[in-house]
PDB file of N, CA and C in Angstrom:
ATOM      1  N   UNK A   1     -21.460  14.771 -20.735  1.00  0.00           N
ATOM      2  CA  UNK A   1     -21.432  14.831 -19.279  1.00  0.00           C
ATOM      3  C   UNK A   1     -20.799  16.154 -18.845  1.00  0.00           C
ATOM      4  N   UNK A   2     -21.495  16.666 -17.714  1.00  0.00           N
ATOM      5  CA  UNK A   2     -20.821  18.041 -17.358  1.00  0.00           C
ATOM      6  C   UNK A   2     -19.446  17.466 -16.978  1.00  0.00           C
ATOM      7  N   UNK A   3     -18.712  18.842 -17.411  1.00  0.00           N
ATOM      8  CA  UNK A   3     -17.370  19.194 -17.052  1.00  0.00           C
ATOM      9  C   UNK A   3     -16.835  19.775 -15.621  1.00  0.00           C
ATOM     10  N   UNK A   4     -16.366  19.243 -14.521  1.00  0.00           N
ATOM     11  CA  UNK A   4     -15.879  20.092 -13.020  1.00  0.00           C
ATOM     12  C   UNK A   4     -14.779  20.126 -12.685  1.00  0.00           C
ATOM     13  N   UNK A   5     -14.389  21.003 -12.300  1.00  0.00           N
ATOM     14  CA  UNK A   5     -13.215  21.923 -11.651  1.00  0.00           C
ATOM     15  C   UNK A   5     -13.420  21.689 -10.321  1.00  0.00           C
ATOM     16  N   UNK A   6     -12.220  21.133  -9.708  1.00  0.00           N
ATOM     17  CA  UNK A   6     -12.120  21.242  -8.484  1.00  0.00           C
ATOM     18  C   UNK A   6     -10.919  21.638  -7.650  1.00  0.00           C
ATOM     19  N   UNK A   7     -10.572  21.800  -6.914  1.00  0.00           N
ATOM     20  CA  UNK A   7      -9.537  22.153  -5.805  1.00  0.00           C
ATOM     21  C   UNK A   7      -9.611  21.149  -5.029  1.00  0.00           C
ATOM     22  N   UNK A   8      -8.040  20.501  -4.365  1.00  0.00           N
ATOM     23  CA  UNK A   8      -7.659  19.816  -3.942  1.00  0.00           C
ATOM     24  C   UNK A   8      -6.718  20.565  -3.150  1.00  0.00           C
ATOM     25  N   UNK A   9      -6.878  20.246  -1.412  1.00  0.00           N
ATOM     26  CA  UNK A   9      -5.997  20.793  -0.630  1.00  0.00           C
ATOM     27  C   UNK A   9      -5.405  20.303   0.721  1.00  0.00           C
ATOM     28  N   UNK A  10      -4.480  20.004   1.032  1.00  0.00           N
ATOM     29  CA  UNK A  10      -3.753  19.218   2.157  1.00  0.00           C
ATOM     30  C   UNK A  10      -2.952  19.916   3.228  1.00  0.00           C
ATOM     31  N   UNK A  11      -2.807  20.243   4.286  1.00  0.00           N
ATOM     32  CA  UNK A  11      -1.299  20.504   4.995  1.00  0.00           C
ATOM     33  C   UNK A  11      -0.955  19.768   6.434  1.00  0.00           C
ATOM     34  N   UNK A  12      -1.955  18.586   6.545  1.00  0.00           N
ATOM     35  CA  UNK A  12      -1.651  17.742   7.463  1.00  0.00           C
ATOM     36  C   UNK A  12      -1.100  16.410   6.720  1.00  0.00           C
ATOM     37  N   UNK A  13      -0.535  15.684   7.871  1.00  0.00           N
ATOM     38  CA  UNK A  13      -0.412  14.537   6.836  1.00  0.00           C
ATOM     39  C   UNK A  13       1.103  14.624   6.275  1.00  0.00           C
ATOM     40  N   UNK A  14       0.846  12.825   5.466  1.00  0.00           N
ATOM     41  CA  UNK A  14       1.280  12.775   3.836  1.00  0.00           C
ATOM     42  C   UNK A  14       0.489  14.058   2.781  1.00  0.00           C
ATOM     43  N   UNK A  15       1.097  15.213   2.459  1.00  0.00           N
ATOM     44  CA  UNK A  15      -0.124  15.886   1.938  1.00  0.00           C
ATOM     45  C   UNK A  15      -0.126  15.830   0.559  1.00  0.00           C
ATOM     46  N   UNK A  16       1.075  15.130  -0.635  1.00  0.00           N
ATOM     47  CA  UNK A  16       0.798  14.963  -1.655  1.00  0.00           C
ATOM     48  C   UNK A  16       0.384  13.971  -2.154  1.00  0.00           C
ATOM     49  N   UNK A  17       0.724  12.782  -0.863  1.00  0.00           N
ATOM     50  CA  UNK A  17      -0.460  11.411  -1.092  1.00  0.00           C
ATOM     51  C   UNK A  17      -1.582  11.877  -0.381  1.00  0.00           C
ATOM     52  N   UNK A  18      -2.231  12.370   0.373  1.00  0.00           N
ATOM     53  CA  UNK A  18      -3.267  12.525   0.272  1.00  0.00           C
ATOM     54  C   UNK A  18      -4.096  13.443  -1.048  1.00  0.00           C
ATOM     55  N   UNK A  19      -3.498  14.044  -1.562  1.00  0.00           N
ATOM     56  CA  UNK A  19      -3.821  14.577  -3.159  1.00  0.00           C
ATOM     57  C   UNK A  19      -4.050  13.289  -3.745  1.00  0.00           C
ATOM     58  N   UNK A  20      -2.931  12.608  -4.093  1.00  0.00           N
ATOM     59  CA  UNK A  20      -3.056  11.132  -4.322  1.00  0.00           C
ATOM     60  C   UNK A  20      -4.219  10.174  -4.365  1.00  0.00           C
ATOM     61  N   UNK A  21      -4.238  10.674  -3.628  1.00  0.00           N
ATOM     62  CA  UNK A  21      -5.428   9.309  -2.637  1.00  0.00           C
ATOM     63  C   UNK A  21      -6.495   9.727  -3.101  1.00  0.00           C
ATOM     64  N   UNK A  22      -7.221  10.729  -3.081  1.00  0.00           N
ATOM     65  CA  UNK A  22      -7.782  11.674  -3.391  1.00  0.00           C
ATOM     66  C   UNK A  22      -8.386  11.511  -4.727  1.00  0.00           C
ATOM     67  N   UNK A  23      -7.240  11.645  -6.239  1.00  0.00           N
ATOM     68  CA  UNK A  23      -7.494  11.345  -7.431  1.00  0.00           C
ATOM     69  C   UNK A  23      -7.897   9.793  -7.630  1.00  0.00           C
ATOM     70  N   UNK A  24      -7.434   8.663  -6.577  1.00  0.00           N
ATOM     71  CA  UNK A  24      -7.473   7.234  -6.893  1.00  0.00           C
ATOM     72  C   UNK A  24      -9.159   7.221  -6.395  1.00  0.00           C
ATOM     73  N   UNK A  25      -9.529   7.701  -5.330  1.00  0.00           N
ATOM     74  CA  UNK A  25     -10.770   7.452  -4.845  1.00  0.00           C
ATOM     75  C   UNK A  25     -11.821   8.333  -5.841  1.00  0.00           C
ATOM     76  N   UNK A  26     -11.562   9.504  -6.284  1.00  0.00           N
ATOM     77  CA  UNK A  26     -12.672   9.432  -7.389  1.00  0.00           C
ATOM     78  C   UNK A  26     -13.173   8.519  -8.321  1.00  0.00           C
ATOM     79  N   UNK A  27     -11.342   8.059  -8.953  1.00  0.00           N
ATOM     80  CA  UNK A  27     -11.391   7.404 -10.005  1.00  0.00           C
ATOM     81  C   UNK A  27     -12.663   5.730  -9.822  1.00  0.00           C
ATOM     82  N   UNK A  28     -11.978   5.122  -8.494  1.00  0.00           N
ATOM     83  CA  UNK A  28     -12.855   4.520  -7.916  1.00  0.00           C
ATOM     84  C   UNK A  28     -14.142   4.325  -7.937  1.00  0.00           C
ATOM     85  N   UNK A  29     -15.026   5.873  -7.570  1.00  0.00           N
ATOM     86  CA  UNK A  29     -16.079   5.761  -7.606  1.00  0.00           C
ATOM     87  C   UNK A  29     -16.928   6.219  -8.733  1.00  0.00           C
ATOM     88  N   UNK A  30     -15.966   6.276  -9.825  1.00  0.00           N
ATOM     89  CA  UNK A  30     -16.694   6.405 -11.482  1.00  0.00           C
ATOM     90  C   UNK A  30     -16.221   7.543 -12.000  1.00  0.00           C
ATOM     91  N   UNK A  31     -15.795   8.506 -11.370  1.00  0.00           N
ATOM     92  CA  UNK A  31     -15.490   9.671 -11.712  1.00  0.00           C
ATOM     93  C   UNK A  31     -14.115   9.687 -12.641  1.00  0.00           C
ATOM     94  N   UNK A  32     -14.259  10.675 -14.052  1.00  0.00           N
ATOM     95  CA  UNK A  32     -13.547  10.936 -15.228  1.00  0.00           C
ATOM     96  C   UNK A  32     -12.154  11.970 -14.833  1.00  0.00           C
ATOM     97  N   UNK A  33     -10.941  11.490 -13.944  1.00  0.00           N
ATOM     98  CA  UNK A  33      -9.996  12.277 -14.356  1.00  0.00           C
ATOM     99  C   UNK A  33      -9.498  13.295 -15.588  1.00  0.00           C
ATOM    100  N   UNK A  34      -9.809  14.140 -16.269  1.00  0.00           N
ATOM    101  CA  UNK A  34      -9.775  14.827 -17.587  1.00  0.00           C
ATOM    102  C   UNK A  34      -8.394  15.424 -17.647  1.00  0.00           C
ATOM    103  N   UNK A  35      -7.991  15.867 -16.810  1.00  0.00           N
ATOM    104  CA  UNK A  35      -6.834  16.800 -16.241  1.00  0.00           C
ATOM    105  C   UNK A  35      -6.298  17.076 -15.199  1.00  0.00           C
ATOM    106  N   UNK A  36      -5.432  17.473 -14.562  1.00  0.00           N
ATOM    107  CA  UNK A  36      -4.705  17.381 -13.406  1.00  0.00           C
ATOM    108  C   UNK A  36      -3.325  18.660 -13.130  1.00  0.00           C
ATOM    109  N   UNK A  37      -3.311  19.357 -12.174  1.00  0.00           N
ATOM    110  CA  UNK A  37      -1.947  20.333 -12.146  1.00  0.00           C
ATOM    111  C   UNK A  37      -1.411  19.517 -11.851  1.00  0.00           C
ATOM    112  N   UNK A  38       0.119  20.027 -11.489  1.00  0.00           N
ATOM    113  CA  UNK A  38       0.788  20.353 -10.474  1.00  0.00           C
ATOM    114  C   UNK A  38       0.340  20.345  -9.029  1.00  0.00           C
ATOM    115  N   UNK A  39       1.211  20.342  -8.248  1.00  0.00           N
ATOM    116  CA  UNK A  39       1.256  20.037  -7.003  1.00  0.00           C
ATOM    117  C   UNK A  39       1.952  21.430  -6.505  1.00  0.00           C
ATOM    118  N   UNK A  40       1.491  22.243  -5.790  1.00  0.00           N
ATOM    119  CA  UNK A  40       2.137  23.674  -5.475  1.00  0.00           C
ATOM    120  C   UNK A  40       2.238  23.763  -3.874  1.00  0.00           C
ATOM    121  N   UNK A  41       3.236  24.133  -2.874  1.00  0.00           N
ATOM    122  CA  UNK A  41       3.039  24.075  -2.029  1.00  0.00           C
ATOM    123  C   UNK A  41       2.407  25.805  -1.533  1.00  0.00           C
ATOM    124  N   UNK A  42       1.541  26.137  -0.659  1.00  0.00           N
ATOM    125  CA  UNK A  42       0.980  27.626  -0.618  1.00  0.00           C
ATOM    126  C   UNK A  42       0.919  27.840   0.970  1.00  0.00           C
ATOM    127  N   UNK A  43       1.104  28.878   1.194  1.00  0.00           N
ATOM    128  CA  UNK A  43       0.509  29.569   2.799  1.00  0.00           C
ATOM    129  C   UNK A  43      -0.725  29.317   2.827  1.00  0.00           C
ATOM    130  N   UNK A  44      -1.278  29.131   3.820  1.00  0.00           N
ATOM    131  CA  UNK A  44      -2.629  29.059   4.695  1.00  0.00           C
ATOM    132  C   UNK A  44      -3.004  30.430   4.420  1.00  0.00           C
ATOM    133  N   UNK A  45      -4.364  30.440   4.217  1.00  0.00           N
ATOM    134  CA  UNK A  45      -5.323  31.261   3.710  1.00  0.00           C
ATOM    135  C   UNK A  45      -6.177  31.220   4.939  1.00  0.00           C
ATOM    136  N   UNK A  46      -6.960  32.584   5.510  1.00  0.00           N
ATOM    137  CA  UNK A  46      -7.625  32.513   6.883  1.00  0.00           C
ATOM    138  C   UNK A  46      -6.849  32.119   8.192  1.00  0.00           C
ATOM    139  N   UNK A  47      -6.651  31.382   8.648  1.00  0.00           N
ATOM    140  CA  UNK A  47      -5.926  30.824   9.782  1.00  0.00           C
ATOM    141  C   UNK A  47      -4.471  30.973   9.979  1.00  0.00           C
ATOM    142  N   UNK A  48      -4.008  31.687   9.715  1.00  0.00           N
ATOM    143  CA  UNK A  48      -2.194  31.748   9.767  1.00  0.00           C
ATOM    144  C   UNK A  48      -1.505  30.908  10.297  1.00  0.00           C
ATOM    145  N   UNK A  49      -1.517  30.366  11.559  1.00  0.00           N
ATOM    146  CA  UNK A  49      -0.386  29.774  12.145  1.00  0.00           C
ATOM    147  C   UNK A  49      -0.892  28.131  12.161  1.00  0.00           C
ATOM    148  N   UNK A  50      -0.381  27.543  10.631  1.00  0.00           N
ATOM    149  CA  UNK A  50      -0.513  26.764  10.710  1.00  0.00           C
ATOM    150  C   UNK A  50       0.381  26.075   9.667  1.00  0.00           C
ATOM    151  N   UNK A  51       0.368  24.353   9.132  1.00  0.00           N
ATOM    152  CA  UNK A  51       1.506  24.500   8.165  1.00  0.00           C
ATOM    153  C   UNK A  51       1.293  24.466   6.895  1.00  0.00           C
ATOM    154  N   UNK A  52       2.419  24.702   5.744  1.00  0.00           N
ATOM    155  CA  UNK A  52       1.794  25.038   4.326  1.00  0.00           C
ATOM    156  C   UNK A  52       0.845  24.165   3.901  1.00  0.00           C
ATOM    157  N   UNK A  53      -0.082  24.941   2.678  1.00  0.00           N
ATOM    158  CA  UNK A  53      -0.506  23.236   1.880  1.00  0.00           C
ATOM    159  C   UNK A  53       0.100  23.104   0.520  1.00  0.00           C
ATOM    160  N   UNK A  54      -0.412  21.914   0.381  1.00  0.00           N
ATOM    161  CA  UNK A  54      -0.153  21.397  -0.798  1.00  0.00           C
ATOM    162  C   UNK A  54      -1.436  21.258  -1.785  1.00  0.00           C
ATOM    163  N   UNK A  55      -1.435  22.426  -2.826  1.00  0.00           N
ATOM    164  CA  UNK A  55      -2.532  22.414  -3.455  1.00  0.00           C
ATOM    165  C   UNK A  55      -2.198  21.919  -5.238  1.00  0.00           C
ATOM    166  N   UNK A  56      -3.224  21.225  -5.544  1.00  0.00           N
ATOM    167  CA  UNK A  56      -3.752  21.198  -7.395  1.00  0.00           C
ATOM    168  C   UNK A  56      -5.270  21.539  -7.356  1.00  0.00           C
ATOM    169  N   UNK A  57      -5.218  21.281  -8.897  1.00  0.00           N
ATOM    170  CA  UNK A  57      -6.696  21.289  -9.267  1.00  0.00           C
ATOM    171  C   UNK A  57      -7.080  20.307 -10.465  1.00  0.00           C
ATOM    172  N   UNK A  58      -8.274  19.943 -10.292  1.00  0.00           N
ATOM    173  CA  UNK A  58      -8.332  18.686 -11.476  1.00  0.00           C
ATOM    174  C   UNK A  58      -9.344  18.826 -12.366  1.00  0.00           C
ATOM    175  N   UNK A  59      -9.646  18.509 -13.573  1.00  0.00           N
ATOM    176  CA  UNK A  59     -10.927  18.411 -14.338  1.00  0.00           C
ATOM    177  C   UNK A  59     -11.591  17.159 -14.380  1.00  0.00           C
ATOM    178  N   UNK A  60     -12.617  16.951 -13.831  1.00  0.00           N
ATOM    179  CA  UNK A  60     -13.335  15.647 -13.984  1.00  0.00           C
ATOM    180  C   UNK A  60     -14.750  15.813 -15.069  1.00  0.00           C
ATOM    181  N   UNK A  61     -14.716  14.829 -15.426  1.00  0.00           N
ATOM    182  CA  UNK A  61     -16.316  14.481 -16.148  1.00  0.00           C
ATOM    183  C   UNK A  61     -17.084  13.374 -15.228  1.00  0.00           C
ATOM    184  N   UNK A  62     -18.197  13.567 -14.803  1.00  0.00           N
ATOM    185  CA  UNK A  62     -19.223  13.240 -14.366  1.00  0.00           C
ATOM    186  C   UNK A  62     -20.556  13.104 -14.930  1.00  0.00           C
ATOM    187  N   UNK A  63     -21.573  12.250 -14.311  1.00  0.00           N
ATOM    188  CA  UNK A  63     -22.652  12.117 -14.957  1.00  0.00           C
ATOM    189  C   UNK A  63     -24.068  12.457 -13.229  1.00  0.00           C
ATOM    190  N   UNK A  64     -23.010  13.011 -12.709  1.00  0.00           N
ATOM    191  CA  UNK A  64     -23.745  13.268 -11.487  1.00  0.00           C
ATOM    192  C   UNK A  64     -23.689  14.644 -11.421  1.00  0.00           C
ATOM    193  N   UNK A  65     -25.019  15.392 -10.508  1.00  0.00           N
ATOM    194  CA  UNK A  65     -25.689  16.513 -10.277  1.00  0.00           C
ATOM    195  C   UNK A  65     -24.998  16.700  -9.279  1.00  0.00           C
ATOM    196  N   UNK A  66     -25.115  18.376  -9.251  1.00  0.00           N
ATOM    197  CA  UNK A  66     -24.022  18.827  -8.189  1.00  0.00           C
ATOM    198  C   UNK A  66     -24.004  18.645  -6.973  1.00  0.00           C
ATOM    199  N   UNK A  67     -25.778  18.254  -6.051  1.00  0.00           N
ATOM    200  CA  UNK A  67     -25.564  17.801  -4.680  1.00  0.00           C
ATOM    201  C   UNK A  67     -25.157  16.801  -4.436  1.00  0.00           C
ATOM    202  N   UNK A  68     -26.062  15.857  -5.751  1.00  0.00           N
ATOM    203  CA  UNK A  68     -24.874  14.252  -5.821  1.00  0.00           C
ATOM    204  C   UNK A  68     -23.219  14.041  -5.595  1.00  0.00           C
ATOM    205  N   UNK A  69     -22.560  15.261  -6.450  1.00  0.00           N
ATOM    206  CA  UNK A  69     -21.129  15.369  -6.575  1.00  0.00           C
ATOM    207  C   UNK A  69     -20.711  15.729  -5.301  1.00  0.00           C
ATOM    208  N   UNK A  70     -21.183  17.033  -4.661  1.00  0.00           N
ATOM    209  CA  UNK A  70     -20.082  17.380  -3.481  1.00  0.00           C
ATOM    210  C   UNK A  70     -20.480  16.246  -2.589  1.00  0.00           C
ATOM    211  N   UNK A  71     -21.602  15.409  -2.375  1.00  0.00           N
ATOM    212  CA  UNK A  71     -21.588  14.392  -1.253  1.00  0.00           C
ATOM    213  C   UNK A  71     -20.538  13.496  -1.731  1.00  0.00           C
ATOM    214  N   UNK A  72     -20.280  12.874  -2.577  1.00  0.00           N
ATOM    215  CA  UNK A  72     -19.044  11.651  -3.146  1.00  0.00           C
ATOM    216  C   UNK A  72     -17.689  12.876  -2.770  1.00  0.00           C
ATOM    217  N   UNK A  73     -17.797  14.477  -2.745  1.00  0.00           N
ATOM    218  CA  UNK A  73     -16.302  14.836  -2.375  1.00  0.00           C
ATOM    219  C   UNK A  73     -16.284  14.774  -0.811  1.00  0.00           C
ATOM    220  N   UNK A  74     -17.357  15.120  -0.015  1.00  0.00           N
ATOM    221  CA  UNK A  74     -17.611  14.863   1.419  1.00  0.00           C
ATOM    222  C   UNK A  74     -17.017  13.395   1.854  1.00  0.00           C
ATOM    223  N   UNK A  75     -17.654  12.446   1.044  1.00  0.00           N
ATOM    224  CA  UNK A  75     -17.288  11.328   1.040  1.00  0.00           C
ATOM    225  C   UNK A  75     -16.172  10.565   1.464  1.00  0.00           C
ATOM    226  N   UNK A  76     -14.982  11.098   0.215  1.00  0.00           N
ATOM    227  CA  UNK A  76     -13.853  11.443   0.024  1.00  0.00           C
ATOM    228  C   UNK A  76     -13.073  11.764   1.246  1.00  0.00           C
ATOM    229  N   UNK A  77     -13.256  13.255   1.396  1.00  0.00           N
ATOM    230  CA  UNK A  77     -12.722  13.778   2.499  1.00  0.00           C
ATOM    231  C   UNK A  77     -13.129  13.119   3.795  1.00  0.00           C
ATOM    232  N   UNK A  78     -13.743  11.958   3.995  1.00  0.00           N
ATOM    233  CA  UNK A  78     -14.024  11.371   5.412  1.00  0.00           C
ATOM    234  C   UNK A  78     -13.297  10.477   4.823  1.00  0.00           C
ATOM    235  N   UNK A  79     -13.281   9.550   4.009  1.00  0.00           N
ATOM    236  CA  UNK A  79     -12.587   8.225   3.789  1.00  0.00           C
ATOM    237  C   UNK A  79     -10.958   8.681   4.133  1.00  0.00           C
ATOM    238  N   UNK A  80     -10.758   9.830   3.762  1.00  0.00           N
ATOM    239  CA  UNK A  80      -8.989  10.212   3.770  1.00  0.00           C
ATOM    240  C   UNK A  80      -8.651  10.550   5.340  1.00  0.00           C
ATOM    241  N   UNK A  81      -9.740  11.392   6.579  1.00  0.00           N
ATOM    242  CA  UNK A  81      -9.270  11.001   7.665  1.00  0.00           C
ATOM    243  C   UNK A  81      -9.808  12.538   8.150  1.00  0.00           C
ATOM    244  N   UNK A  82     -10.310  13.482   7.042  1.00  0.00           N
ATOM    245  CA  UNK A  82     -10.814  14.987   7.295  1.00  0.00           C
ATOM    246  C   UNK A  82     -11.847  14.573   8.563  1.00  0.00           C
ATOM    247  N   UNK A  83     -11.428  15.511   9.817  1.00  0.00           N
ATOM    248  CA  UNK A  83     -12.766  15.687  10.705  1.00  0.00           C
ATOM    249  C   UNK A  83     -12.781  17.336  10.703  1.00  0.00           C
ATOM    250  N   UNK A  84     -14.318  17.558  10.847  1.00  0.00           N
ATOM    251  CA  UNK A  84     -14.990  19.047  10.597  1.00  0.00           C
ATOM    252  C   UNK A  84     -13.378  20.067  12.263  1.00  0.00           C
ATOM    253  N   UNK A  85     -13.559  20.854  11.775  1.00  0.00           N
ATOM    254  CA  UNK A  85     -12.886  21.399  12.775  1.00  0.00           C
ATOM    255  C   UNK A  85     -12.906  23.221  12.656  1.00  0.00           C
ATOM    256  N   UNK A  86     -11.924  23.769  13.143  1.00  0.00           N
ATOM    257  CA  UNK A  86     -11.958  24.966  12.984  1.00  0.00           C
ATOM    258  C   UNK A  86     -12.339  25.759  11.378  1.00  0.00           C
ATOM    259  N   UNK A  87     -13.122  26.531  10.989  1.00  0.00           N
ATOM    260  CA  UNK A  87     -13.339  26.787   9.639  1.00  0.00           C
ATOM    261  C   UNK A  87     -11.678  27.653   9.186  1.00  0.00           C
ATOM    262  N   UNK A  88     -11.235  27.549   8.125  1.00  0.00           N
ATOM    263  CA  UNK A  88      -9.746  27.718   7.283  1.00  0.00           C
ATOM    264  C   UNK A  88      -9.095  26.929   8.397  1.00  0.00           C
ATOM    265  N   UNK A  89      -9.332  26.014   8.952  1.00  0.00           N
ATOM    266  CA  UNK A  89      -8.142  26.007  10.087  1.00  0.00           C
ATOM    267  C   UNK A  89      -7.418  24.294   9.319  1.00  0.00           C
ATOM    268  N   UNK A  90      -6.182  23.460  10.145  1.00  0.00           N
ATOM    269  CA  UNK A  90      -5.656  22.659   9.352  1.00  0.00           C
ATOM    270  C   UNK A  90      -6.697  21.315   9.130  1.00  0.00           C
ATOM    271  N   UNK A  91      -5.990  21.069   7.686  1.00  0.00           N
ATOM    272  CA  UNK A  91      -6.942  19.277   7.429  1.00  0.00           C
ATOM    273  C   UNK A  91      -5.897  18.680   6.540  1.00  0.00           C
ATOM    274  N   UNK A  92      -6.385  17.521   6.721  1.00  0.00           N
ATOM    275  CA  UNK A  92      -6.184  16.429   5.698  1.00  0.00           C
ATOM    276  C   UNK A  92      -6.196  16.364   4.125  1.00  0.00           C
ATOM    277  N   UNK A  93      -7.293  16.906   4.297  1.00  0.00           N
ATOM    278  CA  UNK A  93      -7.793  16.752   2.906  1.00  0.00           C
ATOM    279  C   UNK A  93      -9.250  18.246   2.679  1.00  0.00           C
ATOM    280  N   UNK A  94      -8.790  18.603   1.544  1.00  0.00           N
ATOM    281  CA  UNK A  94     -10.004  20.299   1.314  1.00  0.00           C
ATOM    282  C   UNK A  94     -10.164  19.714  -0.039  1.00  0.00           C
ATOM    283  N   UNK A  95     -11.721  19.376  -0.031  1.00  0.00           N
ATOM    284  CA  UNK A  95     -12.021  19.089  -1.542  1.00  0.00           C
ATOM    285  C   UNK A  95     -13.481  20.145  -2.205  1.00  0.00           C
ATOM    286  N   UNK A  96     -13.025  21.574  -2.865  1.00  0.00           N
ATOM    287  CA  UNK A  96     -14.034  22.125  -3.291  1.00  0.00           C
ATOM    288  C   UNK A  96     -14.487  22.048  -4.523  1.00  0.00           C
ATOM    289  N   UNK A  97     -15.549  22.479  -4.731  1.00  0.00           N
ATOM    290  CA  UNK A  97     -16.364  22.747  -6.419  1.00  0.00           C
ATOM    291  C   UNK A  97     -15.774  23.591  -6.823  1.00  0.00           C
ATOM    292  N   UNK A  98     -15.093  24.102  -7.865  1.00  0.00           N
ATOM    293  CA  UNK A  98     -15.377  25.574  -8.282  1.00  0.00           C
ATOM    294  C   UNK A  98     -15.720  25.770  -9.478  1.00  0.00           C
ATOM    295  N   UNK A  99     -15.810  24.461 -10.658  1.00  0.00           N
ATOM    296  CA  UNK A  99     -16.772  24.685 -11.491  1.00  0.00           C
ATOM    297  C   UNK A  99     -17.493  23.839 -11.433  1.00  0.00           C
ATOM    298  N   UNK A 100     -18.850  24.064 -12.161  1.00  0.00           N
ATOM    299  CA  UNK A 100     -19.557  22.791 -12.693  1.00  0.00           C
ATOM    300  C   UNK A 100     -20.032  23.304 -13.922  1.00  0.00           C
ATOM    301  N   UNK A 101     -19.206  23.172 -15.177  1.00  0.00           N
ATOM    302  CA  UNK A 101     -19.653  23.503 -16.498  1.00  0.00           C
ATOM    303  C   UNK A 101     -19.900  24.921 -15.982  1.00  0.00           C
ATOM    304  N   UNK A 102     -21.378  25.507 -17.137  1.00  0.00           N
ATOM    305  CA  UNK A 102     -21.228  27.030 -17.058  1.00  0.00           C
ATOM    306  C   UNK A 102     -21.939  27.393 -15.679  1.00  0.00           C
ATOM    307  N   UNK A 103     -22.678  26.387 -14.784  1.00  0.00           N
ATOM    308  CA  UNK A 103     -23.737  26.413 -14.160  1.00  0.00           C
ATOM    309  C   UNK A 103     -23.105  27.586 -12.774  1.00  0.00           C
ATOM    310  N   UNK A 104     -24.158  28.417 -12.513  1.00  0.00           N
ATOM    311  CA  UNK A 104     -24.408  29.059 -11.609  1.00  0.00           C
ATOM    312  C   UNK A 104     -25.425  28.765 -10.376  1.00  0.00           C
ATOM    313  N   UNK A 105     -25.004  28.543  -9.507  1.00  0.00           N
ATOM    314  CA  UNK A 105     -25.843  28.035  -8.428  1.00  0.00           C
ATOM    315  C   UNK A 105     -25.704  28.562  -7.053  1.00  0.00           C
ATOM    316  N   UNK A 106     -26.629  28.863  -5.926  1.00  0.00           N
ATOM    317  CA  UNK A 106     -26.205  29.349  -4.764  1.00  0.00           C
ATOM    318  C   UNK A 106     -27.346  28.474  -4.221  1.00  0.00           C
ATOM    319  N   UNK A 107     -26.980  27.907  -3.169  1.00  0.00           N
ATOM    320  CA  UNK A 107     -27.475  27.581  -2.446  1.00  0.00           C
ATOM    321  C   UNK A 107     -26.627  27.251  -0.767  1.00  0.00           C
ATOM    322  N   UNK A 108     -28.070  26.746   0.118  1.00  0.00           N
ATOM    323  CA  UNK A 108     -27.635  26.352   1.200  1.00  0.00           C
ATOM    324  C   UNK A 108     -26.121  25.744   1.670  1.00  0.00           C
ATOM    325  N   UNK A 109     -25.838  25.057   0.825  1.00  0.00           N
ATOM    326  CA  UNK A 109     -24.936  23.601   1.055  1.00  0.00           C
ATOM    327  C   UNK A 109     -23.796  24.076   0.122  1.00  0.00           C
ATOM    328  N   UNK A 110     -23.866  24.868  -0.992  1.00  0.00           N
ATOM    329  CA  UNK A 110     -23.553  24.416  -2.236  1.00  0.00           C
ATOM    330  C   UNK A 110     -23.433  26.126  -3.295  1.00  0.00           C
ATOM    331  N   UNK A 111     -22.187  26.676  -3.145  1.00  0.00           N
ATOM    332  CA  UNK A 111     -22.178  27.526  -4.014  1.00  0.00           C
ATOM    333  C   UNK A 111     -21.197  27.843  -5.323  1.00  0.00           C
ATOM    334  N   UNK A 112     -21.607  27.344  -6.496  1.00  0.00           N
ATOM    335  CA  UNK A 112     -20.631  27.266  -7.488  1.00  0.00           C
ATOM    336  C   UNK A 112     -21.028  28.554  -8.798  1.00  0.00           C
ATOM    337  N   UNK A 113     -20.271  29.195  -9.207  1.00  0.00           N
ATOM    338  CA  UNK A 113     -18.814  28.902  -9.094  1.00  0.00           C
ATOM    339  C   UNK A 113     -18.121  29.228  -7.560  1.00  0.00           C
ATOM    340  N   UNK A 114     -17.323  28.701  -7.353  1.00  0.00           N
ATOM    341  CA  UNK A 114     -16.824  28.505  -5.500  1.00  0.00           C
ATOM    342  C   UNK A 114     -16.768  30.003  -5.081  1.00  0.00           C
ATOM    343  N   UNK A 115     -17.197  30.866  -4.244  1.00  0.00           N
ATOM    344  CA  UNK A 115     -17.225  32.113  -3.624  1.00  0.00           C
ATOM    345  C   UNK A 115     -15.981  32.414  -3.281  1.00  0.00           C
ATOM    346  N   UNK A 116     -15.120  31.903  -2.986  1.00  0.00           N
ATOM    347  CA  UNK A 116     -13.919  32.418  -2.672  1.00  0.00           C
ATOM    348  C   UNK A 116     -12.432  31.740  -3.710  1.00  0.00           C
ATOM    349  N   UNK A 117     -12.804  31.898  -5.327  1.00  0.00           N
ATOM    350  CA  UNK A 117     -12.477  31.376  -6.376  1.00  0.00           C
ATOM    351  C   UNK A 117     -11.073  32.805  -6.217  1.00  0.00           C
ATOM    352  N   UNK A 118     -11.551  33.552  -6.108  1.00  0.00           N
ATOM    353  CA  UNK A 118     -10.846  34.882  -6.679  1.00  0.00           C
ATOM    354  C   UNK A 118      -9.708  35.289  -5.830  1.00  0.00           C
ATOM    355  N   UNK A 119      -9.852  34.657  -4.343  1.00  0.00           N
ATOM    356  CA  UNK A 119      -8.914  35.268  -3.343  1.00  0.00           C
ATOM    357  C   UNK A 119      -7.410  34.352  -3.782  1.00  0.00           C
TER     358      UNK A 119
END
């Protein structure tokens, strides 16, 4: 089963139970916890005046395709309380791709490895 990398990110809220919450609701919906950081608190990236987050990153194994996958993280991020709002601006819950195994992909919806991996 492919291997994914993801980012997990909070600064509203409970923001390390919503990390929390987060790992329980994958687990939930079939998805392979493999690995897990730390919990780091970081400045806001894009949007400045707003409050820190609380970021990890996790390794999951899956048996789902990548549009399949980010809809179950969309998912996710609505079940936890995320509404669409200002782009970098504050949330609940930030759940990105940034790997999926070696796969390279760009598309509409969907660009992995994550475009803004490096900043």
């Amino acid at each position: 089963m492919p291997i994914v990398s993801i980012s997990i990110g909070s600064n509203l809220g409970d923001r390390e139970e919503n990390c929390r919450k987060t790992i329980k609701l994958l687990k939930e919906k079939g998805i392979v916890v493999k690995k897990q950081s730390s919990m780091h608190e970081t400045k806001p990236w894009g949007v400045k005046d707003q409050p820190k987050f609380i970021n990890m990153a996790i390794e999951v194994e899956t048996d789902k395709k990548p549009a399949e996958f980010l809809r179950v993280l969309k998912e996710i991020e609505r079940e936890i309380g995320r509404k669409e709002s200002v782009k970098w601006g504050p949330r609940i819950i930030d759940l990105d791709i940034l790997f999926y195994d070696d796969l390279i992909l760009k598309s509409q919806d969907l660009e992995i490895p994550h475009p803004l991996l490096h900043e």
